[in-house]
C-alpha atoms as a PDB file:
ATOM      1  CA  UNK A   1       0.000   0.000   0.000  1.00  0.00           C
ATOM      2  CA  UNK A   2       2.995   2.524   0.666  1.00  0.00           C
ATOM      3  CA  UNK A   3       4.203   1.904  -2.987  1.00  0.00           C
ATOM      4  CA  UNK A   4       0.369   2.575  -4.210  1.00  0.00           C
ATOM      5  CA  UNK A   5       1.162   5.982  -2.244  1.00  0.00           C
ATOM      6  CA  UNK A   6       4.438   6.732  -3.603  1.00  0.00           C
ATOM      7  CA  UNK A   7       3.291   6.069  -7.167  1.00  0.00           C
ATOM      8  CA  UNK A   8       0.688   8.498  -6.366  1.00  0.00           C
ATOM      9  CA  UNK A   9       2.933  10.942  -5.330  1.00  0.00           C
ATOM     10  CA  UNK A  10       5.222  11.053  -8.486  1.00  0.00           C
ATOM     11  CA  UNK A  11       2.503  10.723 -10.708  1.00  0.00           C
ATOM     12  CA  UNK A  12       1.293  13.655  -9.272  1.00  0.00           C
ATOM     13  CA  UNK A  13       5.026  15.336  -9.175  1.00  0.00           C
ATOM     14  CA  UNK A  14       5.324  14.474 -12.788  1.00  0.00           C
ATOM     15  CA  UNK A  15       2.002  15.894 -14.288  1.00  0.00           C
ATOM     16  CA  UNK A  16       3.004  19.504 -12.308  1.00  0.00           C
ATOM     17  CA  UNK A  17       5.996  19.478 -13.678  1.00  0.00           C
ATOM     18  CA  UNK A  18       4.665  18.986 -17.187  1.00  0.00           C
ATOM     19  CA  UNK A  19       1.964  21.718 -16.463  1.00  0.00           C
ATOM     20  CA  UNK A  20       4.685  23.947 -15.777  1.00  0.00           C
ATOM     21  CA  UNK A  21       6.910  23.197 -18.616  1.00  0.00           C
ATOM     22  CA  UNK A  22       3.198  23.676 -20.842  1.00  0.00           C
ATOM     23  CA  UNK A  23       2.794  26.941 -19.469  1.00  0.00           C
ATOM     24  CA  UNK A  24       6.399  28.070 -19.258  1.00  0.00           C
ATOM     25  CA  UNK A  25       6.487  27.111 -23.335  1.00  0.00           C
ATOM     26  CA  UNK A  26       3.077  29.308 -23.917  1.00  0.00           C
ATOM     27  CA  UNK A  27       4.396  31.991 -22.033  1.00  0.00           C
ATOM     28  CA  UNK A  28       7.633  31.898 -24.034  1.00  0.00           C
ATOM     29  CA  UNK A  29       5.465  31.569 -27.484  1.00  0.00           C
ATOM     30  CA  UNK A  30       3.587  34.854 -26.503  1.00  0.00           C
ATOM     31  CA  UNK A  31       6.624  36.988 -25.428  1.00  0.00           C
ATOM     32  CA  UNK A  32       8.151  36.307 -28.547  1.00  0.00           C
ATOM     33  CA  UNK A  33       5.253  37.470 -30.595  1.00  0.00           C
ATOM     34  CA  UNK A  34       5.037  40.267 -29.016  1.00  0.00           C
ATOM     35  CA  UNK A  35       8.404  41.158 -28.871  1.00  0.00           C
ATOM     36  CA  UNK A  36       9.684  39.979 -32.200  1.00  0.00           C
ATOM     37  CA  UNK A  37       9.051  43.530 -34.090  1.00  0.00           C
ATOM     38  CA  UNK A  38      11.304  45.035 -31.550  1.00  0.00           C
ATOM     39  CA  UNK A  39      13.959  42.817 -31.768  1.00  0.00           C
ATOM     40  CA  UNK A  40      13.867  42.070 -35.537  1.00  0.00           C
ATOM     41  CA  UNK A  41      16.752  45.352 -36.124  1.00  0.00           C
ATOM     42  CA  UNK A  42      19.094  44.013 -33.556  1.00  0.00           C
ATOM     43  CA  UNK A  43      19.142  39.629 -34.815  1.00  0.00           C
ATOM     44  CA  UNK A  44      22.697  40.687 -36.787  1.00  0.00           C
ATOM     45  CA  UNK A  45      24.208  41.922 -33.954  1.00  0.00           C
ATOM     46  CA  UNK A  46      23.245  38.821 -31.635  1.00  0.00           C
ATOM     47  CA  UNK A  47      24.047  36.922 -34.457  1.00  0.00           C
ATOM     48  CA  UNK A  48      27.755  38.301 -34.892  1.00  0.00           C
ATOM     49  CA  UNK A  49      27.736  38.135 -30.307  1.00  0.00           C
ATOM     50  CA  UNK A  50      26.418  34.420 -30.890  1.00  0.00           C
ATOM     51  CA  UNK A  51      29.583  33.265 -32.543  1.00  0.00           C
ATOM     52  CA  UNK A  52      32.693  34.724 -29.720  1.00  0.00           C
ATOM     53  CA  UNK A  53      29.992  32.998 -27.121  1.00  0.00           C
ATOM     54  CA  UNK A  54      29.347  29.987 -29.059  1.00  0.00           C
ATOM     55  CA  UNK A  55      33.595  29.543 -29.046  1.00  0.00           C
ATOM     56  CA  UNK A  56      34.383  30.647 -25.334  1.00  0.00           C
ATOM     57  CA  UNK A  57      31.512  28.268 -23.636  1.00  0.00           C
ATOM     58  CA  UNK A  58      31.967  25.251 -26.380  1.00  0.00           C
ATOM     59  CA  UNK A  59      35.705  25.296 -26.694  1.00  0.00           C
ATOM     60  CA  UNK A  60      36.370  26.824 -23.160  1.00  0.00           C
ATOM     61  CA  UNK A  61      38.695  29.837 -24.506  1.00  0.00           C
ATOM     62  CA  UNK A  62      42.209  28.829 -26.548  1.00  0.00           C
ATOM     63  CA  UNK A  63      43.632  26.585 -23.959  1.00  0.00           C
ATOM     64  CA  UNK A  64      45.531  23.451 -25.444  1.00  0.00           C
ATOM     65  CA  UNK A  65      43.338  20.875 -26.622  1.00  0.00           C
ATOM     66  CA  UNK A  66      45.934  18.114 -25.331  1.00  0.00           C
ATOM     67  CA  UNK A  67      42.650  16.642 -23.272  1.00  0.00           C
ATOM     68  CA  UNK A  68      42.288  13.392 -25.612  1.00  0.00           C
ATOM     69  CA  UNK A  69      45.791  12.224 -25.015  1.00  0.00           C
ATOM     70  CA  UNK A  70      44.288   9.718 -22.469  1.00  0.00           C
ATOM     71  CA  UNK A  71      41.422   8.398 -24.743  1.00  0.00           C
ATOM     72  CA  UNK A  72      43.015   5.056 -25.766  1.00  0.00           C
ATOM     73  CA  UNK A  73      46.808   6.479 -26.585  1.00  0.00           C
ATOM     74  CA  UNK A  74      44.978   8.790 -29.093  1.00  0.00           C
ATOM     75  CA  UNK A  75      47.109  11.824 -29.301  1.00  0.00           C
ATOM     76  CA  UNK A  76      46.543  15.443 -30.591  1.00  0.00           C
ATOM     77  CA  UNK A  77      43.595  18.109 -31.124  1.00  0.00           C
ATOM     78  CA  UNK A  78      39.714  18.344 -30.691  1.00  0.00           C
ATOM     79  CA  UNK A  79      37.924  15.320 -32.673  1.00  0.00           C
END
């Protein structure tokens, strides 16, 4: 009877949290149409901002990329 309970519990846990994520994705649908004509002049720019992002978090900056070397004696760069 406790497991009955506990199945309960995170059924019920799991349908809030996809209520939330429903709303949270309708909410995000609606800010962008209303915001879209205002941010329509300045997609370039985030565009060109995307890319010096994109490299610092994906490639963490222009350390050495020596971080394979233990990978099965495979030796060098990224992959």
């Amino acid at each position: 009877m406790d497991t009955l309970r506990e199945d309960r519990g995170e059924r019920i846990s799991r349908r809030a949290k996809q209520a939330i994520v429903l709303l949270a994705i309708i909410a995000g649908i609606f800010v962008v149409a209303e915001h879209l004509p205002h941010l329509i002049p300045y997609l370039p720019l985030l565009l060109l901002a995307a890319c010096p992002l994109m490299h610092v978090f994906m490639h963490r900056g222009h350390g050495s990329h020596d971080h394979h070397e233990s990978d099965g004696g495979a030796k060098g760069g990224c992959r």
